[in-house]
PDB file of N, CA and C in Angstrom:
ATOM      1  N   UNK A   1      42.710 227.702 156.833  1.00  0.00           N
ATOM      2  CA  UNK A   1      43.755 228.539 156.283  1.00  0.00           C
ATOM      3  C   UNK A   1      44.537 227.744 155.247  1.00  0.00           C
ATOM      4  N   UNK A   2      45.435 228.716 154.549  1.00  0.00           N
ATOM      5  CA  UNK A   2      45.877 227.935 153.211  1.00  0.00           C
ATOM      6  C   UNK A   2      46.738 228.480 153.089  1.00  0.00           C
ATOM      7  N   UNK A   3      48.041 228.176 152.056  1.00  0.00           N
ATOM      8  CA  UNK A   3      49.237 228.981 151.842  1.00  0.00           C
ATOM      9  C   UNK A   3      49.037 228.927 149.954  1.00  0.00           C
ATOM     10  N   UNK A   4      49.469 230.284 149.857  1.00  0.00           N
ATOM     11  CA  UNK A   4      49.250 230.633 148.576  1.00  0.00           C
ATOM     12  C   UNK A   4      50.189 232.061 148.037  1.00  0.00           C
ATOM     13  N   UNK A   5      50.458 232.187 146.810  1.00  0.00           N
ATOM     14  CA  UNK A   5      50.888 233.256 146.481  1.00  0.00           C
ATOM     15  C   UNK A   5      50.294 234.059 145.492  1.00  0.00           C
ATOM     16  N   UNK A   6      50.700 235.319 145.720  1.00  0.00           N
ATOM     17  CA  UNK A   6      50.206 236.156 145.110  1.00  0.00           C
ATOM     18  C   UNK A   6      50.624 236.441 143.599  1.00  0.00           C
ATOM     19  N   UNK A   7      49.881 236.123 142.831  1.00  0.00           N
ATOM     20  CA  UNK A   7      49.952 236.386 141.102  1.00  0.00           C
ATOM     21  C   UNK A   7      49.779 237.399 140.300  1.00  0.00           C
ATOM     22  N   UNK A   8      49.166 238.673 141.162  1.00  0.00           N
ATOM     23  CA  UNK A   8      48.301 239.996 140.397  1.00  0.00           C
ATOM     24  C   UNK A   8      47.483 240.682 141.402  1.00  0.00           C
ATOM     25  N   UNK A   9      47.344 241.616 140.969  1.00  0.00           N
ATOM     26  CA  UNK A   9      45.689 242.715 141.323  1.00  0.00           C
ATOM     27  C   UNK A   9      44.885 242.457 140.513  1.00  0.00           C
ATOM     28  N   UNK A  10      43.659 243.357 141.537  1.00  0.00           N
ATOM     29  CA  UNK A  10      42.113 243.891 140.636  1.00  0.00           C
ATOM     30  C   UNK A  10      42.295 244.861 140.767  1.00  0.00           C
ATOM     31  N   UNK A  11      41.939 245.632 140.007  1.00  0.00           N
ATOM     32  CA  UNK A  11      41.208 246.531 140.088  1.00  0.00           C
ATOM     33  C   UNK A  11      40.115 247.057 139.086  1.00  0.00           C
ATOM     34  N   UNK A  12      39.081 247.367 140.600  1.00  0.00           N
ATOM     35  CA  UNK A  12      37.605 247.566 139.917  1.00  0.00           C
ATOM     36  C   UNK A  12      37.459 248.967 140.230  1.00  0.00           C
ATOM     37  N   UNK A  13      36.768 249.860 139.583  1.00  0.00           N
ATOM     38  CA  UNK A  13      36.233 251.370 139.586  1.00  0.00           C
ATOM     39  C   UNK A  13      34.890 251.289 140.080  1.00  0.00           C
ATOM     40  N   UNK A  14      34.277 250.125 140.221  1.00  0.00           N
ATOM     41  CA  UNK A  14      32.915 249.955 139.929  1.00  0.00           C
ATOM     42  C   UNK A  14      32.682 248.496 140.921  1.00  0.00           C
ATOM     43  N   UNK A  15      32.521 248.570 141.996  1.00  0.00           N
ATOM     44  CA  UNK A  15      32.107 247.424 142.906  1.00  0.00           C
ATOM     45  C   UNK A  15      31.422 247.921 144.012  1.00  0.00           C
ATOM     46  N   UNK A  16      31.053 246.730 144.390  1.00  0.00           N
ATOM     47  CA  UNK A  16      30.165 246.640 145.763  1.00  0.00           C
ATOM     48  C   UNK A  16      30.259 247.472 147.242  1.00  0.00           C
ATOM     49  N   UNK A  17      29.705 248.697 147.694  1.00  0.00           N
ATOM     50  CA  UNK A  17      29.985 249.337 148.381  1.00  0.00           C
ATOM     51  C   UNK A  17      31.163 249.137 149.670  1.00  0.00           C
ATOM     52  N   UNK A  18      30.757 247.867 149.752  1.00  0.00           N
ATOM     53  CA  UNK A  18      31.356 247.096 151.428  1.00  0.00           C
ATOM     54  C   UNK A  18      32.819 246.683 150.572  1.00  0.00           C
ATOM     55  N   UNK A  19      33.124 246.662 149.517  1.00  0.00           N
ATOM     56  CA  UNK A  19      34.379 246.269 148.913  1.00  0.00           C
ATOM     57  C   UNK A  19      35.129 247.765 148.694  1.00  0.00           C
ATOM     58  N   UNK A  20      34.551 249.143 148.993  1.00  0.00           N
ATOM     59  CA  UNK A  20      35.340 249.913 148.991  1.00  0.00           C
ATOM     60  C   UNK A  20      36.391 250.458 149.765  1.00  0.00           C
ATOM     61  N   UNK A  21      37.561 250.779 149.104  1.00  0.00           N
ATOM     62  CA  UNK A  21      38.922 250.898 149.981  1.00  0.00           C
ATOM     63  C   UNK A  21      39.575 250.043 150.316  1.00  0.00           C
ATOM     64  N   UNK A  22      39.283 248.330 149.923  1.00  0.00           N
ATOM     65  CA  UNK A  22      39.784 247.042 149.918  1.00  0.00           C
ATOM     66  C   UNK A  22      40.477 246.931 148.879  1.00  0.00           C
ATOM     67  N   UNK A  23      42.185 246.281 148.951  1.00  0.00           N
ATOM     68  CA  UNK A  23      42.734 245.903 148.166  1.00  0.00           C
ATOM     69  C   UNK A  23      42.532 244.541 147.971  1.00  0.00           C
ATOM     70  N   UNK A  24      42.795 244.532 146.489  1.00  0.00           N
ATOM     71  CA  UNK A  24      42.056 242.670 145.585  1.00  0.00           C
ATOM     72  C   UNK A  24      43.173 242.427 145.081  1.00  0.00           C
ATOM     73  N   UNK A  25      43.482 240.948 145.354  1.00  0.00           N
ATOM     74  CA  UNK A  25      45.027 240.486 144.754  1.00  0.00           C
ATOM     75  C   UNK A  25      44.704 238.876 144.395  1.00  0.00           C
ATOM     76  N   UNK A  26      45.259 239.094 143.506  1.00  0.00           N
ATOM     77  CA  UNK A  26      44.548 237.422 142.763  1.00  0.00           C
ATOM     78  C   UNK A  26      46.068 237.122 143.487  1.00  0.00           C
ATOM     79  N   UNK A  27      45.353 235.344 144.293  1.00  0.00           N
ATOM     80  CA  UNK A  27      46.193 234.333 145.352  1.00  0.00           C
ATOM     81  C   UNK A  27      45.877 233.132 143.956  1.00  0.00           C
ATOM     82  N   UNK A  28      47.289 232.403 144.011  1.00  0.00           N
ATOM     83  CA  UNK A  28      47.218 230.946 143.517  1.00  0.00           C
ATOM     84  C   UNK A  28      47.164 230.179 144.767  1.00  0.00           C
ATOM     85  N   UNK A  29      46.534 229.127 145.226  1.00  0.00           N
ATOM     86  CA  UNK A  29      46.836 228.280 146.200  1.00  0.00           C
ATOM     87  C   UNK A  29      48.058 227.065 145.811  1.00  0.00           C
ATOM     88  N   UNK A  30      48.805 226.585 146.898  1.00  0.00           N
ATOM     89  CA  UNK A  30      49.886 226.394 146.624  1.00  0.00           C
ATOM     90  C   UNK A  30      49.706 224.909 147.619  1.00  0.00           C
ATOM     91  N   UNK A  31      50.486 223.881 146.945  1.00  0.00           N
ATOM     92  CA  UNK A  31      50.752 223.168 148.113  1.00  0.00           C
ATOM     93  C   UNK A  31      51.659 222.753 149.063  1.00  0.00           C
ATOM     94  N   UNK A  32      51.938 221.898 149.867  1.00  0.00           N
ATOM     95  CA  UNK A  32      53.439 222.175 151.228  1.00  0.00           C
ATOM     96  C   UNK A  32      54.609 221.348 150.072  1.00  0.00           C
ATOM     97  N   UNK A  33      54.532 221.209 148.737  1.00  0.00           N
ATOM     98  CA  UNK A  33      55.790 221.065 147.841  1.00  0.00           C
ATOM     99  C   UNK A  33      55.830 222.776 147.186  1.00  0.00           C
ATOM    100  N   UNK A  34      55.098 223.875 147.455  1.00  0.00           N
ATOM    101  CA  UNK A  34      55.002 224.705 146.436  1.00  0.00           C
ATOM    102  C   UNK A  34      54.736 225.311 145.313  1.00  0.00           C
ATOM    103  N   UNK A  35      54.120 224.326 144.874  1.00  0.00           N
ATOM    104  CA  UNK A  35      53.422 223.973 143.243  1.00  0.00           C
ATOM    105  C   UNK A  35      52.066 224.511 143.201  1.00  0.00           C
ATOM    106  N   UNK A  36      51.424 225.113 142.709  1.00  0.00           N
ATOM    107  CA  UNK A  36      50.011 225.354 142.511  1.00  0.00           C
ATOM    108  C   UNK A  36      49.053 224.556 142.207  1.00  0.00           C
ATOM    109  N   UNK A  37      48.579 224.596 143.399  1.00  0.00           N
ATOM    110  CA  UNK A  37      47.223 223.220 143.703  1.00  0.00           C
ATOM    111  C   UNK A  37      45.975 224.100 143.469  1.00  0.00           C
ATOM    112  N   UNK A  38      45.162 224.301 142.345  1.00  0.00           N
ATOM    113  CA  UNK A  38      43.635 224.519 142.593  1.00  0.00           C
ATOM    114  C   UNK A  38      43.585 225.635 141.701  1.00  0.00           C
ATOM    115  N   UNK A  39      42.600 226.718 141.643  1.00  0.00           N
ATOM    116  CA  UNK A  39      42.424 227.823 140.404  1.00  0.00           C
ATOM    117  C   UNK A  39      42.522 228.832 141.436  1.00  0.00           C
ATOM    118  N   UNK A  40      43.245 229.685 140.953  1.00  0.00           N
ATOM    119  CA  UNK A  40      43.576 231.143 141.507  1.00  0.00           C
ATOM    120  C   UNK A  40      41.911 231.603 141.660  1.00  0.00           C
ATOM    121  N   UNK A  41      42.201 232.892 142.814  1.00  0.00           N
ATOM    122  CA  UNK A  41      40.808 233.668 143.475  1.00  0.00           C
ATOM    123  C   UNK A  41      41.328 234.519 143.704  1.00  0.00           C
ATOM    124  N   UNK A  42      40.504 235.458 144.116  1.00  0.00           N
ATOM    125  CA  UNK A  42      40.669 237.063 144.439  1.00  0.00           C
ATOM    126  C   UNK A  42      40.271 237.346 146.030  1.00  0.00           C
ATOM    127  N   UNK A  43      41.154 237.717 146.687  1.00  0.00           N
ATOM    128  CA  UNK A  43      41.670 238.091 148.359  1.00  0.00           C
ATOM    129  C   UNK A  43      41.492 239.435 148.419  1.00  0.00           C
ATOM    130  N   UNK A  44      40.842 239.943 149.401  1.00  0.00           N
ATOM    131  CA  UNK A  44      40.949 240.896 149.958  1.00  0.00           C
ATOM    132  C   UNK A  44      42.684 240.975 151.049  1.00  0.00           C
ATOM    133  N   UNK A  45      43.097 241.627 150.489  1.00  0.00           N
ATOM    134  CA  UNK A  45      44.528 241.996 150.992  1.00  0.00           C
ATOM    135  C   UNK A  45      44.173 242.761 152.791  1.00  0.00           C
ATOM    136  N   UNK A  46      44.368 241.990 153.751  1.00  0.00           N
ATOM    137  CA  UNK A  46      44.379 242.821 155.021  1.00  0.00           C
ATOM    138  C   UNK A  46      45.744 243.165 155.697  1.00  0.00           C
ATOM    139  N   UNK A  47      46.705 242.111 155.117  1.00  0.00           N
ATOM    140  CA  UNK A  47      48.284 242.571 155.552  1.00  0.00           C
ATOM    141  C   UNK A  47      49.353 243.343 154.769  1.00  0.00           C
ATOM    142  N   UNK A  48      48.603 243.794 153.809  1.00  0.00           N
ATOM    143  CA  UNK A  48      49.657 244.749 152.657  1.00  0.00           C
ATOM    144  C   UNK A  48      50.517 243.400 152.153  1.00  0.00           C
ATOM    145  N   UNK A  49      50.355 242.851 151.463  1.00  0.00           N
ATOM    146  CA  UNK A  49      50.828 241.556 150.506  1.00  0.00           C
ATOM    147  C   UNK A  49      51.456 242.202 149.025  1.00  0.00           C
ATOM    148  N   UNK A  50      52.648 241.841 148.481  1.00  0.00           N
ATOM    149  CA  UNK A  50      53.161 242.241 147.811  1.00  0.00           C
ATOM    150  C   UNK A  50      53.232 240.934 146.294  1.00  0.00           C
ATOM    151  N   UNK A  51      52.805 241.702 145.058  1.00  0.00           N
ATOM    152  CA  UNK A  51      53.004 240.192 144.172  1.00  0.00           C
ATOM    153  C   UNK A  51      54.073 239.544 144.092  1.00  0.00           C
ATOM    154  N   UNK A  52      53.667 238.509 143.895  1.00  0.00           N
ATOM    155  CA  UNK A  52      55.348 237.255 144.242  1.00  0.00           C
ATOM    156  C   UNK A  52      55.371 236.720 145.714  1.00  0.00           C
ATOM    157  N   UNK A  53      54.958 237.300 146.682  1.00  0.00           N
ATOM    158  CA  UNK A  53      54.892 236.588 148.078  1.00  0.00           C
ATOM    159  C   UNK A  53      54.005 235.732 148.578  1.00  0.00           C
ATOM    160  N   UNK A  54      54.746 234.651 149.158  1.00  0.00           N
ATOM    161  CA  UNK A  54      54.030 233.581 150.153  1.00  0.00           C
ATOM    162  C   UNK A  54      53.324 234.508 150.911  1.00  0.00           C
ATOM    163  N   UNK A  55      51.490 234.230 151.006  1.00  0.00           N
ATOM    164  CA  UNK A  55      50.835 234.397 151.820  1.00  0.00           C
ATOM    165  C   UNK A  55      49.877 233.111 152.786  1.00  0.00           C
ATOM    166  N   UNK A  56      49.034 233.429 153.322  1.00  0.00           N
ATOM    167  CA  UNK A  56      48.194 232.622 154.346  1.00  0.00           C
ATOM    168  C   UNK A  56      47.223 233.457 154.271  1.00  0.00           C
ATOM    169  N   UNK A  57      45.766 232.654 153.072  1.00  0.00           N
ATOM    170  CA  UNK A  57      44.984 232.896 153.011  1.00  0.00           C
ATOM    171  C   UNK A  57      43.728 232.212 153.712  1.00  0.00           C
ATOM    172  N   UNK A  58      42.708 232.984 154.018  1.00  0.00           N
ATOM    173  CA  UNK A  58      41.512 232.273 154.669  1.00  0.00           C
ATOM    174  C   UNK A  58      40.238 232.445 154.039  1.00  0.00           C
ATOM    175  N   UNK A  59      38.888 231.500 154.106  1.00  0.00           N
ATOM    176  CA  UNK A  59      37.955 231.760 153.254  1.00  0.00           C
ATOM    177  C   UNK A  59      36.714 231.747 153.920  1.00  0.00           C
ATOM    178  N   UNK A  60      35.372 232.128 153.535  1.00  0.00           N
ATOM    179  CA  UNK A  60      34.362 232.642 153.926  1.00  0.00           C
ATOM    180  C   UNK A  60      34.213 233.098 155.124  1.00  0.00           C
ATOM    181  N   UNK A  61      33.347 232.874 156.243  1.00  0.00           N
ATOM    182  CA  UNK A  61      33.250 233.657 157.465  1.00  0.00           C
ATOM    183  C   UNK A  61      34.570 234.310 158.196  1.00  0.00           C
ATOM    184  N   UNK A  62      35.660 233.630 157.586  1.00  0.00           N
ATOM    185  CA  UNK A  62      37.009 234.017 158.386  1.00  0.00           C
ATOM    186  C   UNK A  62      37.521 234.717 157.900  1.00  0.00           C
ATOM    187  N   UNK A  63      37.183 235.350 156.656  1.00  0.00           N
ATOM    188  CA  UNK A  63      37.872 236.299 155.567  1.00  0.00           C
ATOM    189  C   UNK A  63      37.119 237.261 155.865  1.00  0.00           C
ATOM    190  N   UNK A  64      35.733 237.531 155.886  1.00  0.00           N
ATOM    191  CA  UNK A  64      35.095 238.699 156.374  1.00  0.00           C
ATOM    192  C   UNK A  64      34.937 239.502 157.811  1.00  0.00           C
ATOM    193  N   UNK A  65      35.457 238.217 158.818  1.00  0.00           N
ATOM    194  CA  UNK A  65      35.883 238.704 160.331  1.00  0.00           C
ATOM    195  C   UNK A  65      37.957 239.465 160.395  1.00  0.00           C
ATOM    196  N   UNK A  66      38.347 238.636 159.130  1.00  0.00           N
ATOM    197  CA  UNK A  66      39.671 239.191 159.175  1.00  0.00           C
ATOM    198  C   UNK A  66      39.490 240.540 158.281  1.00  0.00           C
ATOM    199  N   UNK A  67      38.486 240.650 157.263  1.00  0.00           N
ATOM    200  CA  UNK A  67      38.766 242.220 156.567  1.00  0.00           C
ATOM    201  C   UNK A  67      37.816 243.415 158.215  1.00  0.00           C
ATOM    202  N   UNK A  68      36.924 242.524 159.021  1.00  0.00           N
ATOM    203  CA  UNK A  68      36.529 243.640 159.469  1.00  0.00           C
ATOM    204  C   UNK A  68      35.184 244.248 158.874  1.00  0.00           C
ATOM    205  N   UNK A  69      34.731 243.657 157.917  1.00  0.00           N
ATOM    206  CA  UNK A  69      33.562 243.574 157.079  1.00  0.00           C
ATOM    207  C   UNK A  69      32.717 242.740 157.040  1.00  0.00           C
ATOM    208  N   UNK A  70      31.453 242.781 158.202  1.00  0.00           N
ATOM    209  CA  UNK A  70      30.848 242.047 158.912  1.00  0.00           C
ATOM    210  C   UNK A  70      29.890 241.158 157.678  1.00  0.00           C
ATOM    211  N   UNK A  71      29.765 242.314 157.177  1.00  0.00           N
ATOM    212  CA  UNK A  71      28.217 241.900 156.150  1.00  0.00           C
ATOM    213  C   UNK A  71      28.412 242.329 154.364  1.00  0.00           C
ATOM    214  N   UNK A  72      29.577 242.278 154.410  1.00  0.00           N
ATOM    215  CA  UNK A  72      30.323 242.255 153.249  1.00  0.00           C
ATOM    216  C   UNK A  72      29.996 241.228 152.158  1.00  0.00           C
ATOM    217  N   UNK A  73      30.988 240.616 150.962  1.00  0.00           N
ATOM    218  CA  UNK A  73      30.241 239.613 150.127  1.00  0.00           C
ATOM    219  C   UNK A  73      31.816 238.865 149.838  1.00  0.00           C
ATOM    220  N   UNK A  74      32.654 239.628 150.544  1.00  0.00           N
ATOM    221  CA  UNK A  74      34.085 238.501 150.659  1.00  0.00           C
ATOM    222  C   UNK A  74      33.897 237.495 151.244  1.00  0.00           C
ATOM    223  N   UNK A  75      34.790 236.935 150.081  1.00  0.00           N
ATOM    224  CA  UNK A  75      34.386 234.932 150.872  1.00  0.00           C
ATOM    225  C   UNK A  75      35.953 234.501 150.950  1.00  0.00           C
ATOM    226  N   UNK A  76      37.425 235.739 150.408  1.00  0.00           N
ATOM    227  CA  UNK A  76      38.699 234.973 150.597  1.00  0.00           C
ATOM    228  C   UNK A  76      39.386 236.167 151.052  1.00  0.00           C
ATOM    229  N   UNK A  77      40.158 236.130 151.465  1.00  0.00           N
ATOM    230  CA  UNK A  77      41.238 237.391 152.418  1.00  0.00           C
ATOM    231  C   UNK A  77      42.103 236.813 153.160  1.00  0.00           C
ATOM    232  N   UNK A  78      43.945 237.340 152.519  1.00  0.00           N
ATOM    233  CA  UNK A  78      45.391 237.658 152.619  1.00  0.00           C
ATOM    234  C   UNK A  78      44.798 237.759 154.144  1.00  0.00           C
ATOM    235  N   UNK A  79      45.660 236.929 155.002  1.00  0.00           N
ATOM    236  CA  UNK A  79      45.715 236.998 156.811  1.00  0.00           C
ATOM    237  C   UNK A  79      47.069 237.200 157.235  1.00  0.00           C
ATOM    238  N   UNK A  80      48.025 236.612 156.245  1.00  0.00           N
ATOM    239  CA  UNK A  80      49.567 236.732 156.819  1.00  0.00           C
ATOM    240  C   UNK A  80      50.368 236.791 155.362  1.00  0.00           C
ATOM    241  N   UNK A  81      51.644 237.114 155.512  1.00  0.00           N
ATOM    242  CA  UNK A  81      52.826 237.075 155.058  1.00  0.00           C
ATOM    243  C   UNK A  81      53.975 235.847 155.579  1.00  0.00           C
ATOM    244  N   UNK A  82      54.214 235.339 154.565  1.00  0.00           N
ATOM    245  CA  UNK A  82      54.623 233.652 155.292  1.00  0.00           C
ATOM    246  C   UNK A  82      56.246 234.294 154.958  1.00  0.00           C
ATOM    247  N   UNK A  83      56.819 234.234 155.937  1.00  0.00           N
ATOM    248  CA  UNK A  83      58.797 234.549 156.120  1.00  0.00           C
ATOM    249  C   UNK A  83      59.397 232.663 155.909  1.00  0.00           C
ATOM    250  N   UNK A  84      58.891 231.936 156.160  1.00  0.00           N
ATOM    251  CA  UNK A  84      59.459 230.480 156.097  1.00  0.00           C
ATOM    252  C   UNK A  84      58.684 229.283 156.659  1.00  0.00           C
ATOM    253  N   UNK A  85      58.824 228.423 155.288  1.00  0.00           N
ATOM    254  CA  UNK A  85      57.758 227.271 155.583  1.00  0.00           C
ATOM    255  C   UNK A  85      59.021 225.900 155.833  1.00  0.00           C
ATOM    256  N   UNK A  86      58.634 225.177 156.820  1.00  0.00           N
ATOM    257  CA  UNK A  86      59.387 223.950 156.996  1.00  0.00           C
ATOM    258  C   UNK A  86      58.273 222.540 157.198  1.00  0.00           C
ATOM    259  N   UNK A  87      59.091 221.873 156.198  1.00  0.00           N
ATOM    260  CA  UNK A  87      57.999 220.476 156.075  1.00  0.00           C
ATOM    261  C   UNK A  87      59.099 219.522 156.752  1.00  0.00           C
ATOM    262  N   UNK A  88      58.347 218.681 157.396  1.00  0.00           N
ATOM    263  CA  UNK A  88      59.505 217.689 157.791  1.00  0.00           C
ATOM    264  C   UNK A  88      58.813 216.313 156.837  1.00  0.00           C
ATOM    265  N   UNK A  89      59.519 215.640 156.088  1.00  0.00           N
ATOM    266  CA  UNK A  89      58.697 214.610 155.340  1.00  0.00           C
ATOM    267  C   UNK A  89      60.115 213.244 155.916  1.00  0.00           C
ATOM    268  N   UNK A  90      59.449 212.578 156.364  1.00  0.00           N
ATOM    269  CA  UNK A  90      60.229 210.716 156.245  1.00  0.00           C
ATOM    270  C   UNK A  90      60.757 210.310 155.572  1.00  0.00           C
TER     271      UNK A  90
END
């Protein structure tokens, strides 16, 4: 799992059957300072995620057991809505 926020939608008219009725929300991954660590991807949204919010994203086999889409071709999918992150640093 990963913490990341949400930057945008997709939307496609035209995709992969098992991707229908799935919401797509381009996630930046983020790191425990907040800063964007890595290249944004596209999440299948399973918790209703809003743009601008801290989420907790997950990737391949765990993204397709969290959309519920066994045999699907998602490899990233929104698992939570993050309310507050605490780092304790030395």
């Amino acid at each position: 799992m990963q913490i990341g926020k949400v930057i945008g939608t997709v939307v496609a008219t035209r995709k992969d059957d098992s991707l229908v009725g799935s919401k797509l929300m381009i996630t930046q991954p983020l790191n425990f300072k907040n800063e964007f660590d890595g290249k944004p991807l596209i999440a299948v949204d399973t918790v209703g995620a809003g743009i601008g919010e801290l989420v907790i994203f997950t990737e391949g086999t765990a993204a397709r057991n969290a959309a519920k889409k066994y045999d699907s071709s998602i490899n990233a999918a929104i698992i939570g809505i993050v309310d507050n992150i605490d780092v304790w640093e030395d």
